[in-house]
N, C-alpha and C. Protein backbone atom coordinates (compact mmCIF):
# COMPACT_ATOMS: atom_id res chain seq x y z
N UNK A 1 152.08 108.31 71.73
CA UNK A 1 152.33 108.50 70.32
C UNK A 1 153.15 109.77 70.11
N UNK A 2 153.80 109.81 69.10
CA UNK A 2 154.96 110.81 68.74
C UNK A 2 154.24 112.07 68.43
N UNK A 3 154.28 113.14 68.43
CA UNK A 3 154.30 114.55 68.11
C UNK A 3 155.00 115.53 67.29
N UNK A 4 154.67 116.04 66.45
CA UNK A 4 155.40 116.82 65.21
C UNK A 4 155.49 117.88 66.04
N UNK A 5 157.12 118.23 65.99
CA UNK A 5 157.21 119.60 66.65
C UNK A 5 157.37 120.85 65.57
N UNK A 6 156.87 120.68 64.66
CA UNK A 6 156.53 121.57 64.02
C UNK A 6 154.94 122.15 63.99
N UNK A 7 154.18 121.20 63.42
CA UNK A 7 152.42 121.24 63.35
C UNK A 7 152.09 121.18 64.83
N UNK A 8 152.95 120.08 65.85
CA UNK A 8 152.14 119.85 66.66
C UNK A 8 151.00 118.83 66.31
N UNK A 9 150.84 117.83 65.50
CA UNK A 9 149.70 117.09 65.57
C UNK A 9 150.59 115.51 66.01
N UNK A 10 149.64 115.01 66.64
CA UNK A 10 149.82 113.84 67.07
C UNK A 10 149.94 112.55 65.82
N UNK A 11 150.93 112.06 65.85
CA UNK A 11 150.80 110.72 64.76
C UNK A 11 150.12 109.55 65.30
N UNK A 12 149.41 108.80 64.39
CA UNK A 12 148.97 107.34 64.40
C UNK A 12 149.69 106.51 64.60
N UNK A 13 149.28 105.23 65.36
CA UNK A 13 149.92 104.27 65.37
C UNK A 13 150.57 103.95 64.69
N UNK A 14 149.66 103.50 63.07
CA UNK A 14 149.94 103.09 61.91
C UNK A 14 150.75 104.06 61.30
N UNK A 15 150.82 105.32 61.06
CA UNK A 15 151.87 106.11 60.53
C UNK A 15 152.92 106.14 60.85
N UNK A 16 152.80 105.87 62.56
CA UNK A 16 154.40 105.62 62.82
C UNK A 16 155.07 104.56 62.20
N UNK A 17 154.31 103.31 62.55
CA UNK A 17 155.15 102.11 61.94
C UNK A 17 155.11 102.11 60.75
N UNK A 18 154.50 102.78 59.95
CA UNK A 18 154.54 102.75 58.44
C UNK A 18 156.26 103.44 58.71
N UNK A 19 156.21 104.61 58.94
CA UNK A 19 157.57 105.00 58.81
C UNK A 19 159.18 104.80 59.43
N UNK A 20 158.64 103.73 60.07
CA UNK A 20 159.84 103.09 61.17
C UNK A 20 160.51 101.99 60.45
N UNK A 21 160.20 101.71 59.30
CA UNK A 21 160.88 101.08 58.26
C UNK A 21 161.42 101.71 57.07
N UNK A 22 161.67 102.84 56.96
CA UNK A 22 162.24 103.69 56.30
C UNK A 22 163.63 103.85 57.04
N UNK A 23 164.90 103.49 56.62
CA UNK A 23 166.29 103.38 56.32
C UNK A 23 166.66 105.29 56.63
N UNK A 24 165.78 106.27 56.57
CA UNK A 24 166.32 107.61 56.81
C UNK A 24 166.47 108.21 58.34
N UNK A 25 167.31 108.92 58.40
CA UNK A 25 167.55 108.98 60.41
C UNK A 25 166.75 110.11 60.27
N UNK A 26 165.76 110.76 59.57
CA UNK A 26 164.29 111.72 60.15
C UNK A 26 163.50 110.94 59.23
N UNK A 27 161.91 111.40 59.99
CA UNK A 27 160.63 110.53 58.91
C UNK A 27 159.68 111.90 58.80
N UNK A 28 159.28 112.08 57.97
CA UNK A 28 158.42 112.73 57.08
C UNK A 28 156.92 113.19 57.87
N UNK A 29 156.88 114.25 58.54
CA UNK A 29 155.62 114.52 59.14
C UNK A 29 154.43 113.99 58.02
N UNK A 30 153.67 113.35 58.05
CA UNK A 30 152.50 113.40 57.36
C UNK A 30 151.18 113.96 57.00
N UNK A 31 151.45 115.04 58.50
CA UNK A 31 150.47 116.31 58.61
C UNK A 31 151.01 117.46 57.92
N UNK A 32 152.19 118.36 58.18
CA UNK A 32 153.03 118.81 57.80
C UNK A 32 154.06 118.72 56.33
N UNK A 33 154.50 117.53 56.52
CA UNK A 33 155.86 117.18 55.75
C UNK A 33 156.89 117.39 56.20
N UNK A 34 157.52 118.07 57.23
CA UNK A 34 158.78 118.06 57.59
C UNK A 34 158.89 117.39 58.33
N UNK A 35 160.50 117.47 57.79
CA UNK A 35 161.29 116.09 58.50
C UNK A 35 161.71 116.19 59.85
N UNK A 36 161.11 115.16 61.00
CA UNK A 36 161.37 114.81 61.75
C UNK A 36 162.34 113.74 62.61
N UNK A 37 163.30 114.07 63.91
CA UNK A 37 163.88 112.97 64.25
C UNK A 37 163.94 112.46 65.24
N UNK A 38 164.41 111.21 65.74
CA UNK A 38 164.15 111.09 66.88
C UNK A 38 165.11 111.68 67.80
N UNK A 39 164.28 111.67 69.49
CA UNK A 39 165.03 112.49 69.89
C UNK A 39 166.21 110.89 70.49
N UNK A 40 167.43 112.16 71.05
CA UNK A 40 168.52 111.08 71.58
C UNK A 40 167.80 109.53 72.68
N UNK A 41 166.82 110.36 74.05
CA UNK A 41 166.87 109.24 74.37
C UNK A 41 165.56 108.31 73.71
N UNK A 42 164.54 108.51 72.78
CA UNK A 42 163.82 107.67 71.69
C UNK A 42 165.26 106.60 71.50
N UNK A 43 166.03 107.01 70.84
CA UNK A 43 167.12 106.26 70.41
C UNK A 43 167.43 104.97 71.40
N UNK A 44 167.85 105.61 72.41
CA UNK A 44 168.01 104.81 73.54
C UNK A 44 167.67 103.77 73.73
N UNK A 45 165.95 104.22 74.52
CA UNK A 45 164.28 103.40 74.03
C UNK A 45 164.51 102.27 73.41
N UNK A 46 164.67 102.69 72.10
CA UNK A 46 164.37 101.66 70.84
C UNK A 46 165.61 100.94 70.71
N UNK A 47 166.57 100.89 71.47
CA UNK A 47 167.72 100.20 71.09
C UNK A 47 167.73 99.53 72.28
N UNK A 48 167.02 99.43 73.75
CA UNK A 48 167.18 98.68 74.68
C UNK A 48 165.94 97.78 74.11
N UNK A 49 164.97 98.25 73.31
CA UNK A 49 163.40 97.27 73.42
C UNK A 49 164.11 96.09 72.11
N UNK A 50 164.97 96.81 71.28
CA UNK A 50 165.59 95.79 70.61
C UNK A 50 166.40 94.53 71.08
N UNK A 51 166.79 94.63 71.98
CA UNK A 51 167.70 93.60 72.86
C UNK A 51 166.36 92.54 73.63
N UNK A 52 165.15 92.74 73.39
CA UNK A 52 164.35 91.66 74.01
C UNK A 52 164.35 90.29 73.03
N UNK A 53 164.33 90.38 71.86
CA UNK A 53 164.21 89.33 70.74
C UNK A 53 165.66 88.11 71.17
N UNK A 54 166.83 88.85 71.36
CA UNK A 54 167.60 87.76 71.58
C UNK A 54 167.69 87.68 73.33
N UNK A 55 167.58 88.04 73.87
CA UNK A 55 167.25 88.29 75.46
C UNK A 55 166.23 86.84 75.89
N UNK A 56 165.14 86.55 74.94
CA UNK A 56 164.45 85.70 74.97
C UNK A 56 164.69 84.46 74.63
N UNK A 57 166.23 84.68 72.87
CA UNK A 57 166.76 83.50 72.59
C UNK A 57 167.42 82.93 73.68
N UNK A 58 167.98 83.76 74.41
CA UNK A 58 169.48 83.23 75.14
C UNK A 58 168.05 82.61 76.36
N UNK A 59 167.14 83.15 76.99
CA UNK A 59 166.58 82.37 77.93
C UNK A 59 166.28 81.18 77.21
N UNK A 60 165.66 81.20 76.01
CA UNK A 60 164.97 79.55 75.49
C UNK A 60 166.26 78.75 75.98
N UNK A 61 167.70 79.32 75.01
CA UNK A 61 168.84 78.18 75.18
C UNK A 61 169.31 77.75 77.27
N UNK A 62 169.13 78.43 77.89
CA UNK A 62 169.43 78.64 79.23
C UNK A 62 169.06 77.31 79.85
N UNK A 63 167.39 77.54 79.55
CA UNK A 63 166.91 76.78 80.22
C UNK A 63 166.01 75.62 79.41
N UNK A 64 167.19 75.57 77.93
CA UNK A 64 166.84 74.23 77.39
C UNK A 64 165.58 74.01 77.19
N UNK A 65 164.74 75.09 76.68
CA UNK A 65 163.04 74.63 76.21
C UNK A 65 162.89 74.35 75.24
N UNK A 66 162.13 73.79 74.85
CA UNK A 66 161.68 72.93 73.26
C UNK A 66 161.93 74.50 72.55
N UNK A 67 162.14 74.08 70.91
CA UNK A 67 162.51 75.03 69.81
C UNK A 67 161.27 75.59 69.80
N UNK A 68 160.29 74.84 69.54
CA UNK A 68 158.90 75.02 69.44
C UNK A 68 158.37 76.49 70.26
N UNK A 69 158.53 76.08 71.44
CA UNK A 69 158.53 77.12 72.31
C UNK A 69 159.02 78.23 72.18
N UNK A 70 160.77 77.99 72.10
CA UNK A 70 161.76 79.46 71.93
C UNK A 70 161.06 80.21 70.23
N UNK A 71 160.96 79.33 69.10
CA UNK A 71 159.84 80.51 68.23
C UNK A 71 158.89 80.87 68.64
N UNK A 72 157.95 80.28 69.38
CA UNK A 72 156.57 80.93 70.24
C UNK A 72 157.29 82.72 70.47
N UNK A 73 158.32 82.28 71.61
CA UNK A 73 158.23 83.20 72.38
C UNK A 73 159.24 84.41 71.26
N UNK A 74 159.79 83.82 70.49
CA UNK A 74 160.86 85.11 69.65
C UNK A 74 159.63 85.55 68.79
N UNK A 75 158.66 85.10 68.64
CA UNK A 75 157.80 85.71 67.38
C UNK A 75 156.93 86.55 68.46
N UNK A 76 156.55 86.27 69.71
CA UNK A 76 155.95 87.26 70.24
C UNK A 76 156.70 88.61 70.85
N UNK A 77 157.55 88.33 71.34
CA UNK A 77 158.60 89.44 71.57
C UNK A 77 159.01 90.32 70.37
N UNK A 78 158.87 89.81 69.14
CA UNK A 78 158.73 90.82 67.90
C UNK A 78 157.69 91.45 67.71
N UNK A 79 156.41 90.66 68.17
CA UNK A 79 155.32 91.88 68.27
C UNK A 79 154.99 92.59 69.73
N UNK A 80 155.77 92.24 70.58
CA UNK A 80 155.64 93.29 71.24
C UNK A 80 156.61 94.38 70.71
N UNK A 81 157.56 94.25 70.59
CA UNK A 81 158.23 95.73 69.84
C UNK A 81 157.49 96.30 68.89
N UNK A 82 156.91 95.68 67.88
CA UNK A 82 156.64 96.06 66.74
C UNK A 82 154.98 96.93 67.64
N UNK A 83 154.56 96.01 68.35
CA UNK A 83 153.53 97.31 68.86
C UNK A 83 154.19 98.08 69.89
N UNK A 84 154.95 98.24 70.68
CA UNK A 84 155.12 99.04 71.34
C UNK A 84 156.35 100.32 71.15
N UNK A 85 156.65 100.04 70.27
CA UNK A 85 157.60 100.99 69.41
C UNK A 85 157.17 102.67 69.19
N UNK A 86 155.91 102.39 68.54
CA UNK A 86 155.13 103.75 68.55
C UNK A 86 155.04 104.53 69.86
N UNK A 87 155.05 103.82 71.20
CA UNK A 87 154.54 104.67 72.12
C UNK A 87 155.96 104.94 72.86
N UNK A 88 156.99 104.72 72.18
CA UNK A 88 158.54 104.89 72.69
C UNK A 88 159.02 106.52 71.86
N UNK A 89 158.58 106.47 71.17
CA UNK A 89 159.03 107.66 70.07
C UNK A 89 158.70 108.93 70.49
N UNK A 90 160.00 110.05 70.46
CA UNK A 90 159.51 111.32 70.34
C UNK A 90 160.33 112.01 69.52
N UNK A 91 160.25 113.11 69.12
CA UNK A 91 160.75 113.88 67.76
C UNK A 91 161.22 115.24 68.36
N UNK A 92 162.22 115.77 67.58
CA UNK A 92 162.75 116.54 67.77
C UNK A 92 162.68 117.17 66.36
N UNK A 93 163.09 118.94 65.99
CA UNK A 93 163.02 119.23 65.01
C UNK A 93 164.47 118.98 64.36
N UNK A 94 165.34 118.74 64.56
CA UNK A 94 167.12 118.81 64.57
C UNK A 94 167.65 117.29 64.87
N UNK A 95 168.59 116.51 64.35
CA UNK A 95 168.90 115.33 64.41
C UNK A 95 169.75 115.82 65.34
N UNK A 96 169.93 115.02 66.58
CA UNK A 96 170.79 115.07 67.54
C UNK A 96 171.70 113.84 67.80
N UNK A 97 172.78 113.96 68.30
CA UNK A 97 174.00 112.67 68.28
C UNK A 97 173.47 111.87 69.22
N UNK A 98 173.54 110.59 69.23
CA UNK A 98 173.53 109.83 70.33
C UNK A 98 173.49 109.75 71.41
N UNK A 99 175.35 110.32 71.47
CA UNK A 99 176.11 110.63 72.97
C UNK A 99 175.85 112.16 72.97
């Protein structure tokens, strides 16, 4: 779980993903209040765990499995991100570039 490098307190599961749908590139300590961001390679992280959802389409189409199936498996591969997202995250006090 992510860490406020300001307070130093550890965030919740649920606080994280509460705030991982917020559209702002820092999220809002909830212990604290200051704004936090992720660090560059978080970024990374979360942009390779994003590539599993269609990673899974292109296998359903590959190997021609029932539709049925390929939603099985795209709706679970969304909750694995969606839970494992939180434990990908770390914060920095300063928004840092990408590259």
């Amino acid at each position: 779980m992510p860490i406020c490098q300001n307070c130093h307190q550890q965030w919740g599961w649920k606080q994280t993903v509460q705030k991982m749908f917020i559209l702002d590139t820092g999220m809002i300590c909830p212990h604290c209040g200051k704004k936090q961001f992720l660090t560059t390679e978080s970024k990374k992280r979360a942009g390779l765990l994003n590539f599993l959802t269609p990673l899974v389409m292109l296998f359903g189409v590959l190997f021609d499995l029932p539709l049925s199936i390929i939603l099985i498996m795209i709706f679970t591969s969304g909750l694995v991100i969606f839970a494992a997202y939180p434990f990908l995250v770390e914060f920095t006090d300063e928004e840092q570039a990408l590259w």
